[in-house]
C-alpha atoms as a PDB file:
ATOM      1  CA  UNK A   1      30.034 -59.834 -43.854  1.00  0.00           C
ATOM      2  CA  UNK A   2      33.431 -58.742 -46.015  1.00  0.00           C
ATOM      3  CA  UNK A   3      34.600 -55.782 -44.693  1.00  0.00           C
ATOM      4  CA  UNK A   4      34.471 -53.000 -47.058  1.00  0.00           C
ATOM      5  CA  UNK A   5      38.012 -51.293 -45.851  1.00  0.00           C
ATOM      6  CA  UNK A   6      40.280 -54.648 -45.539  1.00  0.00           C
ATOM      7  CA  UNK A   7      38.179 -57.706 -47.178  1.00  0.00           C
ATOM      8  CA  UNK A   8      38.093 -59.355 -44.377  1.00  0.00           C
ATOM      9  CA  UNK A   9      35.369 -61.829 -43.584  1.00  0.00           C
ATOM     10  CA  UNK A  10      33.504 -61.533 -39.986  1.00  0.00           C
ATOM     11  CA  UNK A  11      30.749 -61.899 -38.275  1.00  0.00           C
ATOM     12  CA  UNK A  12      29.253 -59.120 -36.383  1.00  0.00           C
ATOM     13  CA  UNK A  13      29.082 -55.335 -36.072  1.00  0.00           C
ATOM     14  CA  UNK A  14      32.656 -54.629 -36.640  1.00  0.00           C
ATOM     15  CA  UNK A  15      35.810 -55.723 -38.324  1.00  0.00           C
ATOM     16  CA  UNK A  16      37.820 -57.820 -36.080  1.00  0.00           C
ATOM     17  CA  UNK A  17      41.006 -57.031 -38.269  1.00  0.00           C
ATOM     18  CA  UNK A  18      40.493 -53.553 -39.168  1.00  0.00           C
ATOM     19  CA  UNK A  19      38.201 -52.551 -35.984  1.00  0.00           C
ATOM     20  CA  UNK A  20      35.798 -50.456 -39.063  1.00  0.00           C
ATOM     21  CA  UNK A  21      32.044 -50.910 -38.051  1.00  0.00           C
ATOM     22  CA  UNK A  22      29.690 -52.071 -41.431  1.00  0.00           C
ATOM     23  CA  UNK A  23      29.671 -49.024 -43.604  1.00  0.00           C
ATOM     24  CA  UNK A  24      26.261 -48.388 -45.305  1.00  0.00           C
ATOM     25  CA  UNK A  25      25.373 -46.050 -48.266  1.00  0.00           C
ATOM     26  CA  UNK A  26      26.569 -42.496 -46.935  1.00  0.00           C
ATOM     27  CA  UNK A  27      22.787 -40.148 -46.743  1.00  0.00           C
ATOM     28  CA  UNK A  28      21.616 -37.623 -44.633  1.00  0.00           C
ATOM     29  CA  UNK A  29      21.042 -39.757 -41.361  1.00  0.00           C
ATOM     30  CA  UNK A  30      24.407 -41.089 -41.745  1.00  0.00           C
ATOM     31  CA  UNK A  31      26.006 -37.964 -41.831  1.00  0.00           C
ATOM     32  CA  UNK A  32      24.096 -36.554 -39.270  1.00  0.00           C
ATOM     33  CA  UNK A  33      24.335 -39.658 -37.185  1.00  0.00           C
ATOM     34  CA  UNK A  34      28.237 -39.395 -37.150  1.00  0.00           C
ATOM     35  CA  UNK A  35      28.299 -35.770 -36.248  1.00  0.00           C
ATOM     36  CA  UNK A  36      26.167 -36.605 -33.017  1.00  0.00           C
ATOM     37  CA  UNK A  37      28.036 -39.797 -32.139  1.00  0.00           C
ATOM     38  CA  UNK A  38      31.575 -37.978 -33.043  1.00  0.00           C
ATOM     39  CA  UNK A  39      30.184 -34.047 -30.819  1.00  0.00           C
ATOM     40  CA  UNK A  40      27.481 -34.689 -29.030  1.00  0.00           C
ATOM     41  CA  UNK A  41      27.649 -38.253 -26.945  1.00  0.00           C
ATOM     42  CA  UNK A  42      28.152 -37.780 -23.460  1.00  0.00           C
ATOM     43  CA  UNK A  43      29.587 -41.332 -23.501  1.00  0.00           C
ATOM     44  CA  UNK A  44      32.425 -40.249 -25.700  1.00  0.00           C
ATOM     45  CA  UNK A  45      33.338 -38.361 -28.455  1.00  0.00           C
ATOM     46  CA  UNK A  46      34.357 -34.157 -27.784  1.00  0.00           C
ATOM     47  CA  UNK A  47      31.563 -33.576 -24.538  1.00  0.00           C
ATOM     48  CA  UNK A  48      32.978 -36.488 -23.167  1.00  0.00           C
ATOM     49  CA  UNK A  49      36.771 -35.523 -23.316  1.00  0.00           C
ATOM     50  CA  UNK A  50      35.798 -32.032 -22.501  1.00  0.00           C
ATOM     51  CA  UNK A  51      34.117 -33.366 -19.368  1.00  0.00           C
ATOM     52  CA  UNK A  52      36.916 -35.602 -18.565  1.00  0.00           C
ATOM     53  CA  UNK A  53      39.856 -33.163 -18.948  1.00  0.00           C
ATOM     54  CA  UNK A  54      38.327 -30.880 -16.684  1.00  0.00           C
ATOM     55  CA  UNK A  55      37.428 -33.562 -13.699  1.00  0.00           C
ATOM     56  CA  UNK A  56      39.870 -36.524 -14.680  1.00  0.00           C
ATOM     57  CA  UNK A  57      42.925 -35.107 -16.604  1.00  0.00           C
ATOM     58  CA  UNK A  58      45.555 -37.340 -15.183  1.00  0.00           C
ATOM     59  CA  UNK A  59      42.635 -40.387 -15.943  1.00  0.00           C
ATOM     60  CA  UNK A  60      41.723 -39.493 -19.204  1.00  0.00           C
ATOM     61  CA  UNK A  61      45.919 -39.013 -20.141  1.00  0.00           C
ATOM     62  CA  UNK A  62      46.204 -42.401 -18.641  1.00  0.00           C
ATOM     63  CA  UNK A  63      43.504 -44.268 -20.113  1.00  0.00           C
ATOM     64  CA  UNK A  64      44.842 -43.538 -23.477  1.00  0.00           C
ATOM     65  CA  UNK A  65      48.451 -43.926 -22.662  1.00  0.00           C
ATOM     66  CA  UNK A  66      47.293 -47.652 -21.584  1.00  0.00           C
ATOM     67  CA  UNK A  67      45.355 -47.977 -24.681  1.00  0.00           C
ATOM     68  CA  UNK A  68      41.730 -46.849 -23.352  1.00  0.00           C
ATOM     69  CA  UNK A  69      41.383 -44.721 -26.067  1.00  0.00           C
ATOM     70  CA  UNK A  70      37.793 -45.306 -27.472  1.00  0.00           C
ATOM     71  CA  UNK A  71      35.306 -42.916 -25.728  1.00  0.00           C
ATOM     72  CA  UNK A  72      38.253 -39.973 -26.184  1.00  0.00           C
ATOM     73  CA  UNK A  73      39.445 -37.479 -28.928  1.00  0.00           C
ATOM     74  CA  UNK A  74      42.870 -38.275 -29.570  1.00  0.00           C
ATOM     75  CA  UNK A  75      45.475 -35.735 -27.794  1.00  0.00           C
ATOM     76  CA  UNK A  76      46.693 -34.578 -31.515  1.00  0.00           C
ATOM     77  CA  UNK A  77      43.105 -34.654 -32.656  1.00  0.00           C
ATOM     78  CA  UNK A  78      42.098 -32.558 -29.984  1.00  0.00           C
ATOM     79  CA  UNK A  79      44.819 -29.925 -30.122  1.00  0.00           C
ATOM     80  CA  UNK A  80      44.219 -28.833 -33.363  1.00  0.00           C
ATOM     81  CA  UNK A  81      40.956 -28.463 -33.909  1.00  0.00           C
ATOM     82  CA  UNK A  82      40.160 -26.009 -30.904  1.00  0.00           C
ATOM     83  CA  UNK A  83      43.342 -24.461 -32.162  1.00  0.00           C
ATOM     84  CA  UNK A  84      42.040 -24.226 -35.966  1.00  0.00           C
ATOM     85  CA  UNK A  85      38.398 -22.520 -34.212  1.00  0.00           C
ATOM     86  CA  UNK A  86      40.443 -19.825 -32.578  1.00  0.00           C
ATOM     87  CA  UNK A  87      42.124 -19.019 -35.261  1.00  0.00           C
ATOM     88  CA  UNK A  88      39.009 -18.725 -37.477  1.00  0.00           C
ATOM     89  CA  UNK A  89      37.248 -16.625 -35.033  1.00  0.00           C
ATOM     90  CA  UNK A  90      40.282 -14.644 -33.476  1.00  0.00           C
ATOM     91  CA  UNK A  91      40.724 -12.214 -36.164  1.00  0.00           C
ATOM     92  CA  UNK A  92      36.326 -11.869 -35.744  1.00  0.00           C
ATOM     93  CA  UNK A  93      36.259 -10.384 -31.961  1.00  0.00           C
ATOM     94  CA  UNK A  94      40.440  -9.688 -31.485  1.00  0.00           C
ATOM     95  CA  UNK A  95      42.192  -6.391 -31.683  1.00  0.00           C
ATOM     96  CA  UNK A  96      44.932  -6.327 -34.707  1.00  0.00           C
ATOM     97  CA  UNK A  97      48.293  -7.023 -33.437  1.00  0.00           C
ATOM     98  CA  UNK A  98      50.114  -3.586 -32.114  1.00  0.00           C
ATOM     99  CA  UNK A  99      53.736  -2.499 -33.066  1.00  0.00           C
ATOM    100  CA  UNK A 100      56.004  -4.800 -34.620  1.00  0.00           C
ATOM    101  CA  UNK A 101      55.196  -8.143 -36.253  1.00  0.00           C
ATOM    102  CA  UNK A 102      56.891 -11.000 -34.751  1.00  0.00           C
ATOM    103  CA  UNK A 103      57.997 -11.109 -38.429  1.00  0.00           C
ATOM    104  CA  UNK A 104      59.831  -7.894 -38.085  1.00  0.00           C
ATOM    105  CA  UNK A 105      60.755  -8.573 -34.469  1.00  0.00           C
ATOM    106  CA  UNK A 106      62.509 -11.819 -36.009  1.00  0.00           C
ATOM    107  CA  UNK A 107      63.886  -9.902 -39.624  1.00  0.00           C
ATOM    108  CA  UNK A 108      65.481  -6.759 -38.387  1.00  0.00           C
ATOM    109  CA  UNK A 109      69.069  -5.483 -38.601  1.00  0.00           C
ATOM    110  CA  UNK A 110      69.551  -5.486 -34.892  1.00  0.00           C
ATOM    111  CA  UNK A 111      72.918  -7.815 -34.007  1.00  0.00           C
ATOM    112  CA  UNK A 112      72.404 -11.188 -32.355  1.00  0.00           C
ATOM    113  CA  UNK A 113      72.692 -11.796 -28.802  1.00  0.00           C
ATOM    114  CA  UNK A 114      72.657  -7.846 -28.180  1.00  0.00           C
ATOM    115  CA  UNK A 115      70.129  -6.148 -26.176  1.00  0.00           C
ATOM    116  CA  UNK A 116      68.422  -4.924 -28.736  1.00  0.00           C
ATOM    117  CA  UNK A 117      67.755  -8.057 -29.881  1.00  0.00           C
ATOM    118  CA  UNK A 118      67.086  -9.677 -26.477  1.00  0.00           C
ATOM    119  CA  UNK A 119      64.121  -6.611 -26.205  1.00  0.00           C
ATOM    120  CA  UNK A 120      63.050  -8.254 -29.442  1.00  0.00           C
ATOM    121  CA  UNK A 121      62.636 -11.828 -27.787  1.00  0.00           C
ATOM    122  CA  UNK A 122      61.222 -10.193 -24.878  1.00  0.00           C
ATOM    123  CA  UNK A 123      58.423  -8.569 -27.182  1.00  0.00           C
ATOM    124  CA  UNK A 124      58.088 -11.956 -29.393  1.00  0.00           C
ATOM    125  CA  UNK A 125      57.605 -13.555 -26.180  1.00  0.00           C
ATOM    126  CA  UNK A 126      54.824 -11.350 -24.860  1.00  0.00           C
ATOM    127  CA  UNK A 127      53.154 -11.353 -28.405  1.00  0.00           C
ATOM    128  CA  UNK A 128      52.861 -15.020 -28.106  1.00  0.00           C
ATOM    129  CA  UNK A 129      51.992 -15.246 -24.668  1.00  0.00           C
ATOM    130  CA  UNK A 130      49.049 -12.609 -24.994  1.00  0.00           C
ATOM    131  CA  UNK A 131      47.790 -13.705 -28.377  1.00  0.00           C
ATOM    132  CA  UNK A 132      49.094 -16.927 -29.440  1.00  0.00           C
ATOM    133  CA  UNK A 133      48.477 -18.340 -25.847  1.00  0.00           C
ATOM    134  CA  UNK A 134      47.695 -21.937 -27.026  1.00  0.00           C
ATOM    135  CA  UNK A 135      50.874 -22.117 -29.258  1.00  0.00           C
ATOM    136  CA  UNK A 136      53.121 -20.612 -26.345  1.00  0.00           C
ATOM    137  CA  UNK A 137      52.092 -23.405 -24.256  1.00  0.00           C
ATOM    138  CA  UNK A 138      52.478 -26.253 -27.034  1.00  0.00           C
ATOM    139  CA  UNK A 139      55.976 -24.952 -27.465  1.00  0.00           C
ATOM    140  CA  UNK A 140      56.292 -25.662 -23.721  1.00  0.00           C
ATOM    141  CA  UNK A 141      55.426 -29.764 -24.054  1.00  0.00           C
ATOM    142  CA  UNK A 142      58.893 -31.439 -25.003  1.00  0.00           C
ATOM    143  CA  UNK A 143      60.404 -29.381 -22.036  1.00  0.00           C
ATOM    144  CA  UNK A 144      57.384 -30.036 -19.707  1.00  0.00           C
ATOM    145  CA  UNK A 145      57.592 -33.716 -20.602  1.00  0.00           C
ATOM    146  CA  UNK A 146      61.206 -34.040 -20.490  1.00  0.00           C
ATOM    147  CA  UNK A 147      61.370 -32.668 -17.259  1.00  0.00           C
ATOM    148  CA  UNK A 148      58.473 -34.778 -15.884  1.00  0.00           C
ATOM    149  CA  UNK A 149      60.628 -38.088 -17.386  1.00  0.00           C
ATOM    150  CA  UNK A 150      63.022 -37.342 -14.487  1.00  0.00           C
ATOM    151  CA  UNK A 151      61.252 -35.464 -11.680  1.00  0.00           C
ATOM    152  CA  UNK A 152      58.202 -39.104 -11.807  1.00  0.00           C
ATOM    153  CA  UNK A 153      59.274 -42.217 -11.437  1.00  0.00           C
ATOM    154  CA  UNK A 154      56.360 -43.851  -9.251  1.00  0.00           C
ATOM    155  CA  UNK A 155      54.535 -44.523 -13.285  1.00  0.00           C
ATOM    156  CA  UNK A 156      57.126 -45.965 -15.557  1.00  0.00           C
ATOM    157  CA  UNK A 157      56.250 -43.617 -18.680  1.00  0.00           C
ATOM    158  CA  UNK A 158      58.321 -42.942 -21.478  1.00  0.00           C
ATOM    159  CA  UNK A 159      59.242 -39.712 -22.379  1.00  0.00           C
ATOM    160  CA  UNK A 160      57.050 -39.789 -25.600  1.00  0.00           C
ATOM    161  CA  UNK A 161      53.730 -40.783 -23.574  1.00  0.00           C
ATOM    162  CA  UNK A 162      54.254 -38.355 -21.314  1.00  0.00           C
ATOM    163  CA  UNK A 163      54.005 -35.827 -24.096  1.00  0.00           C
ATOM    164  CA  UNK A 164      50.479 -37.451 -24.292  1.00  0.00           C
ATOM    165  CA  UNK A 165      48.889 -35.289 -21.172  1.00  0.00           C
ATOM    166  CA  UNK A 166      50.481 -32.358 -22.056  1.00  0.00           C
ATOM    167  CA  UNK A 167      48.994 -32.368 -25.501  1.00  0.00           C
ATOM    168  CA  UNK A 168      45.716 -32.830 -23.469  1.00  0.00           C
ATOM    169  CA  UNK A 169      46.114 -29.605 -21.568  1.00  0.00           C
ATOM    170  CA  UNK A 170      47.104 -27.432 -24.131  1.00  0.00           C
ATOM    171  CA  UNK A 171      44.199 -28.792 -26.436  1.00  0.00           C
ATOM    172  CA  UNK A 172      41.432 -27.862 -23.284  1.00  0.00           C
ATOM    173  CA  UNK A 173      44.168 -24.451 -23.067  1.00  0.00           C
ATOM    174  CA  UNK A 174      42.831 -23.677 -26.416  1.00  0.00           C
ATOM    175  CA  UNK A 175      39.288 -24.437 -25.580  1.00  0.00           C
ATOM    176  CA  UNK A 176      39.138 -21.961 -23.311  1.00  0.00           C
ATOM    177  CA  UNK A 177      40.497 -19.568 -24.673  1.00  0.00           C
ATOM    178  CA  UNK A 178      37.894 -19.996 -27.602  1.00  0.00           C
ATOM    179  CA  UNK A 179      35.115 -19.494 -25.231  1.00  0.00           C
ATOM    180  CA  UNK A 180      36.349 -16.783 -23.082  1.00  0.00           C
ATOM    181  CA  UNK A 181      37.679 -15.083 -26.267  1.00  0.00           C
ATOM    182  CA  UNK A 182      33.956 -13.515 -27.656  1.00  0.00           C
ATOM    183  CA  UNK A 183      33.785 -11.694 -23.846  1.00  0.00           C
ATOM    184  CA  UNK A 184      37.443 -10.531 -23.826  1.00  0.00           C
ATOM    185  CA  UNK A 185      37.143  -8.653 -26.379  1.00  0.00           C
ATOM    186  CA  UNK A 186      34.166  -6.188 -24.497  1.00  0.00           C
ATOM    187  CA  UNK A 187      36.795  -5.132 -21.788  1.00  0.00           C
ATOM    188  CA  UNK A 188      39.580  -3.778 -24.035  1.00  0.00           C
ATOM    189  CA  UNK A 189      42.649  -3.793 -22.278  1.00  0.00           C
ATOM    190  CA  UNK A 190      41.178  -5.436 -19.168  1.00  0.00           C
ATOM    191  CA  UNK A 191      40.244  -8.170 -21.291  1.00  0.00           C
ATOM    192  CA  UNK A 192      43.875  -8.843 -22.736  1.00  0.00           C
ATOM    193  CA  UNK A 193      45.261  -8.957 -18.873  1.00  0.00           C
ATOM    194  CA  UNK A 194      42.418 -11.703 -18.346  1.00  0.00           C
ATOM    195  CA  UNK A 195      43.051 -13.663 -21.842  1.00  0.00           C
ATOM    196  CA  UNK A 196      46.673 -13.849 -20.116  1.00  0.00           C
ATOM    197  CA  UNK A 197      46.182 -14.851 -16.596  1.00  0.00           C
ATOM    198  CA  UNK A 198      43.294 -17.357 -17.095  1.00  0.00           C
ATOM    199  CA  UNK A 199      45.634 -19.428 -19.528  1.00  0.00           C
ATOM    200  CA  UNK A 200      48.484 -19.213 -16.796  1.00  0.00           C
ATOM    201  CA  UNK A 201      45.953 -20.226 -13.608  1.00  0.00           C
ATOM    202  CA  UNK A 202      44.300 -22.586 -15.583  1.00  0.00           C
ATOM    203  CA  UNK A 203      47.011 -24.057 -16.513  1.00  0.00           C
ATOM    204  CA  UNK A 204      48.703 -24.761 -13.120  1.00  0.00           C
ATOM    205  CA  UNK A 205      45.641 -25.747 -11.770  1.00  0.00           C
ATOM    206  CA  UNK A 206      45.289 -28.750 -14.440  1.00  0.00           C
ATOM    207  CA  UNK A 207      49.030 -29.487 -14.132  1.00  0.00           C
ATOM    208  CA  UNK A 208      48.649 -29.767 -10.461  1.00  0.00           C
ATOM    209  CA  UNK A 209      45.517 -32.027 -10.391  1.00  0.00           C
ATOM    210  CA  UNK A 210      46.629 -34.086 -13.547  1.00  0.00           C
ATOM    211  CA  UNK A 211      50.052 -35.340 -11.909  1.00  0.00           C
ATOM    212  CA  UNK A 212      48.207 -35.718  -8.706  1.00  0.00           C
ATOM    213  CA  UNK A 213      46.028 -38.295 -10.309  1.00  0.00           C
ATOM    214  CA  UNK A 214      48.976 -39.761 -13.186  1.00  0.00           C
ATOM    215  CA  UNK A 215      51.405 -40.338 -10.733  1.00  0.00           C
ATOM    216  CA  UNK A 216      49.745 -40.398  -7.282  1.00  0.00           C
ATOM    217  CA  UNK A 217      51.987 -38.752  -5.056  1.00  0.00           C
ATOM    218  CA  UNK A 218      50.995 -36.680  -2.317  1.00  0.00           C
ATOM    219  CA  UNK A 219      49.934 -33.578  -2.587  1.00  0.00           C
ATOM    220  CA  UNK A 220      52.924 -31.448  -1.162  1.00  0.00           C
ATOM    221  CA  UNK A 221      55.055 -33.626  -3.528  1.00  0.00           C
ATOM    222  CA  UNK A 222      52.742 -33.111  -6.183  1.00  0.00           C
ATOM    223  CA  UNK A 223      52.640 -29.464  -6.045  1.00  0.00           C
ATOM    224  CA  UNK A 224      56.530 -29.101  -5.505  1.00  0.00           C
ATOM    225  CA  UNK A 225      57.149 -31.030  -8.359  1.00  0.00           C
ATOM    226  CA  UNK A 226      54.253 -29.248 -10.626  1.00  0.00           C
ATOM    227  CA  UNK A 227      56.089 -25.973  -9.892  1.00  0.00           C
ATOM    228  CA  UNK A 228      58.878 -26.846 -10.687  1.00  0.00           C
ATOM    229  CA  UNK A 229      57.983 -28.536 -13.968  1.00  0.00           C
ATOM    230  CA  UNK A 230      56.591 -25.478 -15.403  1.00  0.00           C
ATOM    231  CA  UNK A 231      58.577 -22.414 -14.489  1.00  0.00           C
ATOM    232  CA  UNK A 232      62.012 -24.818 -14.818  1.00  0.00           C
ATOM    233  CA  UNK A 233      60.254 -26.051 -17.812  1.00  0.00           C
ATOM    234  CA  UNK A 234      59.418 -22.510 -18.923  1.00  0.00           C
ATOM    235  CA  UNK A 235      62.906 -21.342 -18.226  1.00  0.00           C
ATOM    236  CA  UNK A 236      64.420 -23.485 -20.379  1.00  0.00           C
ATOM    237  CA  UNK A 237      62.051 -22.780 -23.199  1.00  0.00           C
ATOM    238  CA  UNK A 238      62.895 -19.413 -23.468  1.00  0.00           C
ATOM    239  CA  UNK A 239      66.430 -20.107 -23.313  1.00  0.00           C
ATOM    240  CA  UNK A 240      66.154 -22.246 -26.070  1.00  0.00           C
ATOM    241  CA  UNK A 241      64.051 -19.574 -27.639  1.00  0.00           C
ATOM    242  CA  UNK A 242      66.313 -17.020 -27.378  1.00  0.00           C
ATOM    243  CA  UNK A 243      69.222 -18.954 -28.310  1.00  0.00           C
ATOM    244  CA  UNK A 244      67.049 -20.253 -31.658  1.00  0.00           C
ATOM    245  CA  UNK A 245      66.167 -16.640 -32.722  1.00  0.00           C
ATOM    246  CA  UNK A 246      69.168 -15.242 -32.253  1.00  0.00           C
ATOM    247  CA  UNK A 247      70.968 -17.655 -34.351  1.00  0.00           C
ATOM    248  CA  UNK A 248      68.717 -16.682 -36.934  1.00  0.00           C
ATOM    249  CA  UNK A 249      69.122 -13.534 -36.674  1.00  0.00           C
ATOM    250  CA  UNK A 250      72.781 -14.471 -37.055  1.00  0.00           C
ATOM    251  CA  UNK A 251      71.953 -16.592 -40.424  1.00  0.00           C
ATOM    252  CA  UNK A 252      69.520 -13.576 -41.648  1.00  0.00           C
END
């Protein structure tokens, strides 16, 4: 066979310079057989790395850090398109935004580094937290990882692939909060105090159980170190936050 995406010559199902498998004339049961091989294989594909994050997170980071990456959405891959869903269907079953904008919490006339404007990073912070859950936490990953880089050393990991796992969790973060997003919005207010504290538990719960299987220390260890990944990790994000918006305040 020549190999329709690099002209390679081979023998067999696949490419061996490229990897692509023999591509066909593109109909109906190829399109349909992608979508089911892509979604619905319990081998691989979105079920499986569903499945996987949930039972295996610290596996399933650690396959693909060590190349295993076959049977799994990439991290990246993964991320965005639960992400992109809750967007689309946010604005469907969500309650409009109340108050300020973070637009006009950012572009306001208050001064920098005045409290006035640290009550605006206190409400830009809450307005993220409650309804931009997922993209609070993926503003968390560089700090998460960074600390991680220097509280683990039983796995030698650079500080790049350790932004791998973290991608991971905030990717099944936003998952979640696509499914549990159509029920939230029956319970009104009650359902905004759950949308906010099933990210949070959720999240420590995978932290917890994916270092405990990444790095395999024990569990008191493990736990320690978890805590103090996130809310350090946290700490320093809003820091950094605050000090970002109110330099551009300072710029506005």
């Amino acid at each position: 066979m020549k190999c329709k995406n690099c002209s390679h010559e081979f023998d067999g199902r696949y490419c061996n310079a490229c990897g692509q498998e023999i591509a066909g004339r593109i109909n109906l049961k190829h399109i349909w057989t992608q979508i089911a091989d892509d979604i619905f294989n319990i081998d691989k594909g979105l079920i499986y790395t569903i499945k996987s994050l949930w039972i295996n997170p610290g596996k399933t980071a650690a396959d693909y850090i060590d190349g295993k990456r076959k049977n799994y959405y990439g991290p990246v891959k993964y991320l965005i398109l639960w992400t992109a869903i809750f967007f689309i269907i946010s604005p469907f079953v969500a309650a409009g935004p109340q108050g300020n904008s973070i637009t006009q919490l950012l572009f306001n006339q208050n001064q920098p580094f005045s409290s006035e404007s640290f009550t605006d990073f206190l409400n830009i912070y809450i307005e993220l937290l409650v309804r931009y859950t997922d993209l609070f936490y993926l503003g968390m990953v560089p700090f998460l990882a960074v600390l991680s880089h220097f509280l683990f050393r039983t796995r030698q990991l650079s500080m790049i692939e350790l932004f791998i796992p973290y991608l991971y969790l905030t990717g099944q973060l936003a998952f979640v909060l696509v499914i549990t997003l159509p029920f939230v919005s029956l319970s009104g207010k009650a359902g905004q105090v759950i949308l906010t504290i099933i990210p949070v538990a959720l999240f420590l719960y995978l932290v917890i159980k994916l270092h405990r299987q990444l790095f395999q220390e024990s569990w008191i260890k493990t736990i320690i170190k978890s805590l103090t990944v996130v809310y350090v990790g946290q700490i320093i994000y809003g820091l950094t936050a605050y000090a970002a918006l109110n330099l551009l305040k300072a710029v506005y």
